[in-house]
PDB file of N, CA and C in Angstrom:
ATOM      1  N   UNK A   1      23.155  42.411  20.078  1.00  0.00           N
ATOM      2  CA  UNK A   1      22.145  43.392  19.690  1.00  0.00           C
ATOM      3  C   UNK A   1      22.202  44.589  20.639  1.00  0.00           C
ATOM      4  N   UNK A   2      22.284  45.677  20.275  1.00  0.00           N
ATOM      5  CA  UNK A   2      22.029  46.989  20.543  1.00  0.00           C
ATOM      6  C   UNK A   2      20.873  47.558  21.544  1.00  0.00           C
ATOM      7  N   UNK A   3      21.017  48.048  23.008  1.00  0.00           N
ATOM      8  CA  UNK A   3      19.752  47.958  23.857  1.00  0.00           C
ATOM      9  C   UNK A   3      19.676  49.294  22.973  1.00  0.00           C
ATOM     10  N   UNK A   4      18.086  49.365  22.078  1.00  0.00           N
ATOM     11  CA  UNK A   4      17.378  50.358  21.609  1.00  0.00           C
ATOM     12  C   UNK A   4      16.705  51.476  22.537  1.00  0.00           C
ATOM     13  N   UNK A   5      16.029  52.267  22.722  1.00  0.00           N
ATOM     14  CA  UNK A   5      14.951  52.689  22.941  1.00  0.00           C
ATOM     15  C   UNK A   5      14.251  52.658  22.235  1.00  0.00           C
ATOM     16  N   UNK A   6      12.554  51.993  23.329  1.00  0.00           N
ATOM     17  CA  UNK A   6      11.497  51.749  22.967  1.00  0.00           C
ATOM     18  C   UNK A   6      10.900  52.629  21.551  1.00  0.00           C
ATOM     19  N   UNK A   7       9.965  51.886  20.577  1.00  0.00           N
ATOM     20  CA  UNK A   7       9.317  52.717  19.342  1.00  0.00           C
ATOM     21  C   UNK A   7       9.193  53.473  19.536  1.00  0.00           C
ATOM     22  N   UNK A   8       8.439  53.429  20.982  1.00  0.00           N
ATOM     23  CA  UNK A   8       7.323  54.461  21.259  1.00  0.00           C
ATOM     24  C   UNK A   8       7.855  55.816  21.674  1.00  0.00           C
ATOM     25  N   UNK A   9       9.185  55.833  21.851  1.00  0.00           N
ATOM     26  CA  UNK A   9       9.793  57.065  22.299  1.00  0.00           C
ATOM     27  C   UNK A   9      10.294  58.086  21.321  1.00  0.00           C
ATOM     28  N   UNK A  10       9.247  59.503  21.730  1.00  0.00           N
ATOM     29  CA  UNK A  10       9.086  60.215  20.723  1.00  0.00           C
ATOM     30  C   UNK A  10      10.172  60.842  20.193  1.00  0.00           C
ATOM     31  N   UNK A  11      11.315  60.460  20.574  1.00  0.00           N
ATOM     32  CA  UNK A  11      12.771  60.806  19.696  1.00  0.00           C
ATOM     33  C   UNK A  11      12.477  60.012  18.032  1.00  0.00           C
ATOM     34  N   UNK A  12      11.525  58.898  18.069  1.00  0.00           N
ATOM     35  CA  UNK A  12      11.446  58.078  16.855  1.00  0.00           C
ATOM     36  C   UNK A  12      10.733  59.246  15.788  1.00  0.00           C
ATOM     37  N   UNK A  13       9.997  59.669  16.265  1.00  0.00           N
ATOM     38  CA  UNK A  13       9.404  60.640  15.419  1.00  0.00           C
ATOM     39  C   UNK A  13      10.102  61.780  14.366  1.00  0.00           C
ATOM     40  N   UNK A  14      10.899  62.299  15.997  1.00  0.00           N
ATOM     41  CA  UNK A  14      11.518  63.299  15.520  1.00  0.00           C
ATOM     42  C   UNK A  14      12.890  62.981  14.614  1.00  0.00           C
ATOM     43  N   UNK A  15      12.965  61.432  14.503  1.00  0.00           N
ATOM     44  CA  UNK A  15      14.621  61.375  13.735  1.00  0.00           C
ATOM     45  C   UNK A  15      13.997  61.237  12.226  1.00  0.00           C
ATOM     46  N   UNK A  16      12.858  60.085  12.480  1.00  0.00           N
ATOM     47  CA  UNK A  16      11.904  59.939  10.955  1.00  0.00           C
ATOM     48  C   UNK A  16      11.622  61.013  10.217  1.00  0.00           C
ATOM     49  N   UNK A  17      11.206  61.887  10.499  1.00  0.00           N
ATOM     50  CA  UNK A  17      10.872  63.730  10.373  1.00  0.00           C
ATOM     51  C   UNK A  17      12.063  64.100   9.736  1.00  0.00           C
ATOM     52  N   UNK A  18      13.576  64.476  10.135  1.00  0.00           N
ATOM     53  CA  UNK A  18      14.422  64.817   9.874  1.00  0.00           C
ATOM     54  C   UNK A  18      15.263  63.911   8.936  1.00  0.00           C
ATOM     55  N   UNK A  19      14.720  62.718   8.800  1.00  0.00           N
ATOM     56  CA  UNK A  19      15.140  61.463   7.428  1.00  0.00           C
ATOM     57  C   UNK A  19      14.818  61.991   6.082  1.00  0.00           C
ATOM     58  N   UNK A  20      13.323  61.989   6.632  1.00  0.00           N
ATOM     59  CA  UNK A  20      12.429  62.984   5.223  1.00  0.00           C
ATOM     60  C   UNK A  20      12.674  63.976   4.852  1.00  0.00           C
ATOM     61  N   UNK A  21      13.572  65.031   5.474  1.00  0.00           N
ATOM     62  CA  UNK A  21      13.887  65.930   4.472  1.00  0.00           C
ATOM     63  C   UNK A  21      15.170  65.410   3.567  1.00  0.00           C
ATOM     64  N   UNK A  22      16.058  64.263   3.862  1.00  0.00           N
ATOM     65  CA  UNK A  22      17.160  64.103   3.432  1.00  0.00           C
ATOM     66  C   UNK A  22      16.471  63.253   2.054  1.00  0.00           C
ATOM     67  N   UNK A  23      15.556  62.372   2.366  1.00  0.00           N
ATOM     68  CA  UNK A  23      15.069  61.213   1.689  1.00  0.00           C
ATOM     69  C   UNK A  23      15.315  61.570  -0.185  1.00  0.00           C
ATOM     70  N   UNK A  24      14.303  62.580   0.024  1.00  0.00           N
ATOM     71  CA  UNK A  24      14.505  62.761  -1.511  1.00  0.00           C
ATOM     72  C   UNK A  24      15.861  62.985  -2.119  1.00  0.00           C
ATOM     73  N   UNK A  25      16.881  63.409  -1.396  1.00  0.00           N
ATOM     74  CA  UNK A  25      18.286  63.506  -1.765  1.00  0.00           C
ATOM     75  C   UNK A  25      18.290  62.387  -2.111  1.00  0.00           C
ATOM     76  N   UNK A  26      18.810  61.559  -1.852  1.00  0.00           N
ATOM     77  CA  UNK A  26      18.821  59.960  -1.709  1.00  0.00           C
ATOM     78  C   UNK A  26      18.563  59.186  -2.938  1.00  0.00           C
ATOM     79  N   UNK A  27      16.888  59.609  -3.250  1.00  0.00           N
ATOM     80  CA  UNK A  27      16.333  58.744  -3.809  1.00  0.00           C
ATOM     81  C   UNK A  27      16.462  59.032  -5.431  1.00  0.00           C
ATOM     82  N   UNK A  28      17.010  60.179  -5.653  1.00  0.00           N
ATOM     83  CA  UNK A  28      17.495  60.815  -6.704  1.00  0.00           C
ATOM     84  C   UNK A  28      18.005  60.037  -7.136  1.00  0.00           C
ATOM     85  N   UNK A  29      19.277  59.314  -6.481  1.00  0.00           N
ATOM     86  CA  UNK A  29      20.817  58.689  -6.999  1.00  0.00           C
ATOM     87  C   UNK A  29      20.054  57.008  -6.825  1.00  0.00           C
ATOM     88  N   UNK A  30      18.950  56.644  -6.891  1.00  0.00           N
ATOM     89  CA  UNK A  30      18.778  54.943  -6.107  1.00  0.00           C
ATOM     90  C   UNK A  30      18.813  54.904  -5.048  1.00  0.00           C
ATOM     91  N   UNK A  31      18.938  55.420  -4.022  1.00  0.00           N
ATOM     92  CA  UNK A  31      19.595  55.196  -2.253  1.00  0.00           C
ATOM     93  C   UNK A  31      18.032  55.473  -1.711  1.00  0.00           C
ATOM     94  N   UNK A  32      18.305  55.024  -0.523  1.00  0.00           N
ATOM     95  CA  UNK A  32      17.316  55.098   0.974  1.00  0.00           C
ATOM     96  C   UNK A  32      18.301  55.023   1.908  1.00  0.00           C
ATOM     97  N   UNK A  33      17.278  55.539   3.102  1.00  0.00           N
ATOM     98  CA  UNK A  33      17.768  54.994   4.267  1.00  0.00           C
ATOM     99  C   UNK A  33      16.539  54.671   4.731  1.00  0.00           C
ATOM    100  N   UNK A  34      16.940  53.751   6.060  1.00  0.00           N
ATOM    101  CA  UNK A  34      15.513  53.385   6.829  1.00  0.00           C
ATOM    102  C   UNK A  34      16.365  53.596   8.381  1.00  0.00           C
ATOM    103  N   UNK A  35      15.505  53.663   9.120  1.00  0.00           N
ATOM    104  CA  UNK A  35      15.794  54.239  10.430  1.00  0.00           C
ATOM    105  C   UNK A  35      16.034  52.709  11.044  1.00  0.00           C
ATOM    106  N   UNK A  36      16.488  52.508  12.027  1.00  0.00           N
ATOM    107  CA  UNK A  36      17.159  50.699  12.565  1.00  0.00           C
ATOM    108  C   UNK A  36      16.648  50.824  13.873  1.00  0.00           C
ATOM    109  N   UNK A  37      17.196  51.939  14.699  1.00  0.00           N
ATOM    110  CA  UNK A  37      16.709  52.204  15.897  1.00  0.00           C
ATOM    111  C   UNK A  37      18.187  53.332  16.932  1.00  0.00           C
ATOM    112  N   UNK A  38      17.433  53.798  17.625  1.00  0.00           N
ATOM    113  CA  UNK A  38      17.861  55.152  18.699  1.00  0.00           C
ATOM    114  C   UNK A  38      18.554  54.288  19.869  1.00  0.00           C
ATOM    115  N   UNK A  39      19.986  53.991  20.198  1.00  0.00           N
ATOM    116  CA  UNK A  39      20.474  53.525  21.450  1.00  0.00           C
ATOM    117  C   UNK A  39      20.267  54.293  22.619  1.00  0.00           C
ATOM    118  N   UNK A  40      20.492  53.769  23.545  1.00  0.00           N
ATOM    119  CA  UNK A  40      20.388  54.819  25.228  1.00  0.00           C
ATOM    120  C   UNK A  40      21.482  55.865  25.024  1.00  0.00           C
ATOM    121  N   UNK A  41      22.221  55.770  24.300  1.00  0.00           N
ATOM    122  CA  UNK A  41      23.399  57.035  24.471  1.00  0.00           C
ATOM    123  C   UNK A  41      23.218  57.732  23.056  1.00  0.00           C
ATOM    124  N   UNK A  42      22.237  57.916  22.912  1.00  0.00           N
ATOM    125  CA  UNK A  42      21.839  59.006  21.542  1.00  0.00           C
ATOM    126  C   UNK A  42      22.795  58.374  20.256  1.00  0.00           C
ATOM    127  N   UNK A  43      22.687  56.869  20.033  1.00  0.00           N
ATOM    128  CA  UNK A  43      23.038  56.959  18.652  1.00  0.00           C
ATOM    129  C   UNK A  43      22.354  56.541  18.228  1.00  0.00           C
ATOM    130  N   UNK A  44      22.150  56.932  16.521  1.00  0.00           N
ATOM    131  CA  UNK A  44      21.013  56.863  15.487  1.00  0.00           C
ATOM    132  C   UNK A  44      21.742  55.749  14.640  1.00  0.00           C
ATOM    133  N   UNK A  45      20.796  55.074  14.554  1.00  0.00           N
ATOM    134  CA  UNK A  45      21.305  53.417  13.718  1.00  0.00           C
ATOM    135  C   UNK A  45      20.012  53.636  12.512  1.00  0.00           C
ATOM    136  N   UNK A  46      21.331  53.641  10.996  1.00  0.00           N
ATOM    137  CA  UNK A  46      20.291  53.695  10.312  1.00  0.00           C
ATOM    138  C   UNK A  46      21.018  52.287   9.037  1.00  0.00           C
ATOM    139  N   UNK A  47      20.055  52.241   8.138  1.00  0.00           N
ATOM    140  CA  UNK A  47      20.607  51.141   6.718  1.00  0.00           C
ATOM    141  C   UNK A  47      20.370  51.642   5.732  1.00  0.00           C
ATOM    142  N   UNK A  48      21.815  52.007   5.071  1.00  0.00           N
ATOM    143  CA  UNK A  48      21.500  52.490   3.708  1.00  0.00           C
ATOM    144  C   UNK A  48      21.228  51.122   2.689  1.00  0.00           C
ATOM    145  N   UNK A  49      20.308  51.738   2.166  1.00  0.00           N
ATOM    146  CA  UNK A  49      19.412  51.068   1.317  1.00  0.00           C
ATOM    147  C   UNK A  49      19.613  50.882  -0.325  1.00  0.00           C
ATOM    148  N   UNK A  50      19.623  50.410  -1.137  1.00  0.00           N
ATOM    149  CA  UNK A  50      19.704  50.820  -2.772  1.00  0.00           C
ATOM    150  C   UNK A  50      21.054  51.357  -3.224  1.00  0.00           C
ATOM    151  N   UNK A  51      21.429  52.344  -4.163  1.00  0.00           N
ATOM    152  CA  UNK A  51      22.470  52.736  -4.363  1.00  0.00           C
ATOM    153  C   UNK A  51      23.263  52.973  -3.308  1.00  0.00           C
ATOM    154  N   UNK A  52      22.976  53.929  -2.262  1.00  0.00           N
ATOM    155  CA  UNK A  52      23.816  54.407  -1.058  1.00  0.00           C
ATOM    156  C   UNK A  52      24.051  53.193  -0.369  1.00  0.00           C
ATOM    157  N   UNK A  53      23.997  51.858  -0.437  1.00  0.00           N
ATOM    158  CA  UNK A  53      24.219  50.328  -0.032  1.00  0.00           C
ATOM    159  C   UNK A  53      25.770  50.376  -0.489  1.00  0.00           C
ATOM    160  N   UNK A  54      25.947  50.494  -1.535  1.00  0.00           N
ATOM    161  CA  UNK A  54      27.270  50.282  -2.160  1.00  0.00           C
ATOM    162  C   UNK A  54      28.353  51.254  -2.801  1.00  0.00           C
ATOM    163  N   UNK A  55      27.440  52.875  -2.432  1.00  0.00           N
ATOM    164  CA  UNK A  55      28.336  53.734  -2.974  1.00  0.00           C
ATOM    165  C   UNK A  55      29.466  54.182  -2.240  1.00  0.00           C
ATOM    166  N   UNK A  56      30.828  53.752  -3.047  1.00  0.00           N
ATOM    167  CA  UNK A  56      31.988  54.935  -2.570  1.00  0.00           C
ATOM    168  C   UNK A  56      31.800  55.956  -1.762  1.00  0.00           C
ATOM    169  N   UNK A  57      30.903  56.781  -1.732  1.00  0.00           N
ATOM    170  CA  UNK A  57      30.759  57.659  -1.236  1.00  0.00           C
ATOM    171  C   UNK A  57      29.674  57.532   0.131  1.00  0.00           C
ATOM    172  N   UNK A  58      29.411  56.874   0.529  1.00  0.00           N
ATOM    173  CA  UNK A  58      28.303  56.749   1.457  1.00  0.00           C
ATOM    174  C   UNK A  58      28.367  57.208   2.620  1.00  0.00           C
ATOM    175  N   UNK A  59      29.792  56.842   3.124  1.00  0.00           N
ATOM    176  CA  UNK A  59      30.587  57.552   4.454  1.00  0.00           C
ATOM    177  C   UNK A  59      30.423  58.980   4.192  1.00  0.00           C
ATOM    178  N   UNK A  60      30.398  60.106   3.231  1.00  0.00           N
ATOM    179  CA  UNK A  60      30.760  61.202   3.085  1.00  0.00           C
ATOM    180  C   UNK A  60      28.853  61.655   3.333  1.00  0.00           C
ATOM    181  N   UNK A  61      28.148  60.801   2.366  1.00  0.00           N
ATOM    182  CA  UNK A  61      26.344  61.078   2.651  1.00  0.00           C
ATOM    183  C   UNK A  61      25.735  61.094   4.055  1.00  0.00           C
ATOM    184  N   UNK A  62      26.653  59.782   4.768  1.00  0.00           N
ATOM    185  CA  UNK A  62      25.880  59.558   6.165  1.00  0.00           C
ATOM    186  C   UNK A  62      26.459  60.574   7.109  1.00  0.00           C
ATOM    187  N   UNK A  63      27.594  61.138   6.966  1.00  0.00           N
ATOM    188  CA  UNK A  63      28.322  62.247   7.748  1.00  0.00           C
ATOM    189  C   UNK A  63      27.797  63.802   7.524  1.00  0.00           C
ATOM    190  N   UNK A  64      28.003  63.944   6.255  1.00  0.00           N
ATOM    191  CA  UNK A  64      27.220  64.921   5.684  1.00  0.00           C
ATOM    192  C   UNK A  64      26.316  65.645   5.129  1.00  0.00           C
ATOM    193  N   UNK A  65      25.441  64.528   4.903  1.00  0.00           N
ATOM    194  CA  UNK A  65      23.611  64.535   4.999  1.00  0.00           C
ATOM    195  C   UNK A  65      22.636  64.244   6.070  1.00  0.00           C
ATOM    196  N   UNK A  66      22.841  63.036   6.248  1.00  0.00           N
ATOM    197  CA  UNK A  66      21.676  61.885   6.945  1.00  0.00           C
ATOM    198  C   UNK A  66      22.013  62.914   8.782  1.00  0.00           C
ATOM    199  N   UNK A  67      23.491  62.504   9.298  1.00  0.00           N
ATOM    200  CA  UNK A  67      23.695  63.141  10.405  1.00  0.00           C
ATOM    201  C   UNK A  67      23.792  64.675  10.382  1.00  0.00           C
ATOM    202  N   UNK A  68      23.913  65.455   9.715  1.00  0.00           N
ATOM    203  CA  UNK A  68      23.941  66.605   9.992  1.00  0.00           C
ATOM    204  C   UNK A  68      22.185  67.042   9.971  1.00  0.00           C
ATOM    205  N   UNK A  69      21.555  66.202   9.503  1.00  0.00           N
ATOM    206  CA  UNK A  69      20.176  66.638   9.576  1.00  0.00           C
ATOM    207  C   UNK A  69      19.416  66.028  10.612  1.00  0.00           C
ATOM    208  N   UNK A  70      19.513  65.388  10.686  1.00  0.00           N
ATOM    209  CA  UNK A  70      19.523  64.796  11.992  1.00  0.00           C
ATOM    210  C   UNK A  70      19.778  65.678  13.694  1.00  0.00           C
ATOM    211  N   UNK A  71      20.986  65.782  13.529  1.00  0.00           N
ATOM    212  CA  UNK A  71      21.548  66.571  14.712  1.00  0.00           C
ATOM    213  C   UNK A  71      21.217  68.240  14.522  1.00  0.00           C
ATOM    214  N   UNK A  72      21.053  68.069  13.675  1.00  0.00           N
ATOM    215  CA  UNK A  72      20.068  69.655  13.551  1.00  0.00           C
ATOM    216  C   UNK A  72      18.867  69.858  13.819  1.00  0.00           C
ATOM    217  N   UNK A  73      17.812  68.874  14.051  1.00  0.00           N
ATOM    218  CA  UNK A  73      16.754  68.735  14.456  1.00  0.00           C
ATOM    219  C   UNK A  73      16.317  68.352  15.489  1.00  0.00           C
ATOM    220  N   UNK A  74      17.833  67.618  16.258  1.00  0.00           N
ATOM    221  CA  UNK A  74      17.670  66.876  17.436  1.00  0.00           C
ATOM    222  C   UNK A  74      19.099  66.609  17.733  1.00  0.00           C
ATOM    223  N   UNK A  75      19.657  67.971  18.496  1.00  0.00           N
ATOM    224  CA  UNK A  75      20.502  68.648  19.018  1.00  0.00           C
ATOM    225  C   UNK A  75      21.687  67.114  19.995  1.00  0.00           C
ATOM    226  N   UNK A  76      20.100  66.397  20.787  1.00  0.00           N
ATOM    227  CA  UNK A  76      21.256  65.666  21.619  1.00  0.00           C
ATOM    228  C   UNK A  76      21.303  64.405  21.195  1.00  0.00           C
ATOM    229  N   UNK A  77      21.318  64.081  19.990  1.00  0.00           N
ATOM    230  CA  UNK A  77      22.034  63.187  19.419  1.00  0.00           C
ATOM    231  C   UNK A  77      22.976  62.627  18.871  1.00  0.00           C
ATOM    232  N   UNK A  78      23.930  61.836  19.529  1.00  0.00           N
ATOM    233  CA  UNK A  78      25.359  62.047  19.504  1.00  0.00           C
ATOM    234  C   UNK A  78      26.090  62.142  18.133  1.00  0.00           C
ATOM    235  N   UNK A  79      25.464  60.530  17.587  1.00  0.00           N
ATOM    236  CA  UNK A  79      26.311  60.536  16.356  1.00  0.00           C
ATOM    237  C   UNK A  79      24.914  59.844  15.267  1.00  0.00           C
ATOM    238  N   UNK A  80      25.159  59.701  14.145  1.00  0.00           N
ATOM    239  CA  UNK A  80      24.386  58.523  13.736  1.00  0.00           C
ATOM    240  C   UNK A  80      25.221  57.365  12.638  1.00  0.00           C
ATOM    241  N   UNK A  81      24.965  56.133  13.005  1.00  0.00           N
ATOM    242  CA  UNK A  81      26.053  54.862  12.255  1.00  0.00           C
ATOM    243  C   UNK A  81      25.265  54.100  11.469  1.00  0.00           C
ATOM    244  N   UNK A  82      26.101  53.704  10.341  1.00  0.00           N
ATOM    245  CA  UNK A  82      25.080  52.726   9.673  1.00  0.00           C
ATOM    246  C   UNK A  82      25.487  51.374  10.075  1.00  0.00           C
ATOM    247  N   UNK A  83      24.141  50.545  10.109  1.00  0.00           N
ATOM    248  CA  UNK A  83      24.887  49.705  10.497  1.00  0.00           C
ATOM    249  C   UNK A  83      24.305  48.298   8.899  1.00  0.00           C
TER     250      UNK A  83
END
């Protein structure tokens, strides 16, 4: 298991925040994501959910949606992985 940072650390906020603008993309096609948790070295652990679970394309959504919005909102975050 993955040493997280704590809930309570207000990076949680700010990644949840920047989920929600992607969310409705998502939910269009069947898909979610849910947030998993923030490691000590800025990576964002998330689970695609519903359609984006099994789509072909998911690698191209989590690279080019989920993380770019993400790291646009919150600059020092390295990468984000699904896990």
């Amino acid at each position: 298991m993955k040493d997280y940072l704590p809930k309570t650390d207000p990076l949680y906020d700010k990644v949840i925040s920047a989920l929600e603008t992607v969310r409705p993309y998502l939910q269009v096609d069947g898909g979610d994501c849910q947030l998993v948790g923030i490691s000590k070295d800025m990576v964002v652990d998330v689970k695609l959910l519903g359609a984006c679970g099994s789509c072909p394309m998911s690698t191209l959504t989590l690279r080019a949606g989920v993380e770019q919005a993400i790291k646009k909102a919150i600059p020092e975050i390295a990468r984000v992985e699904s896990v």
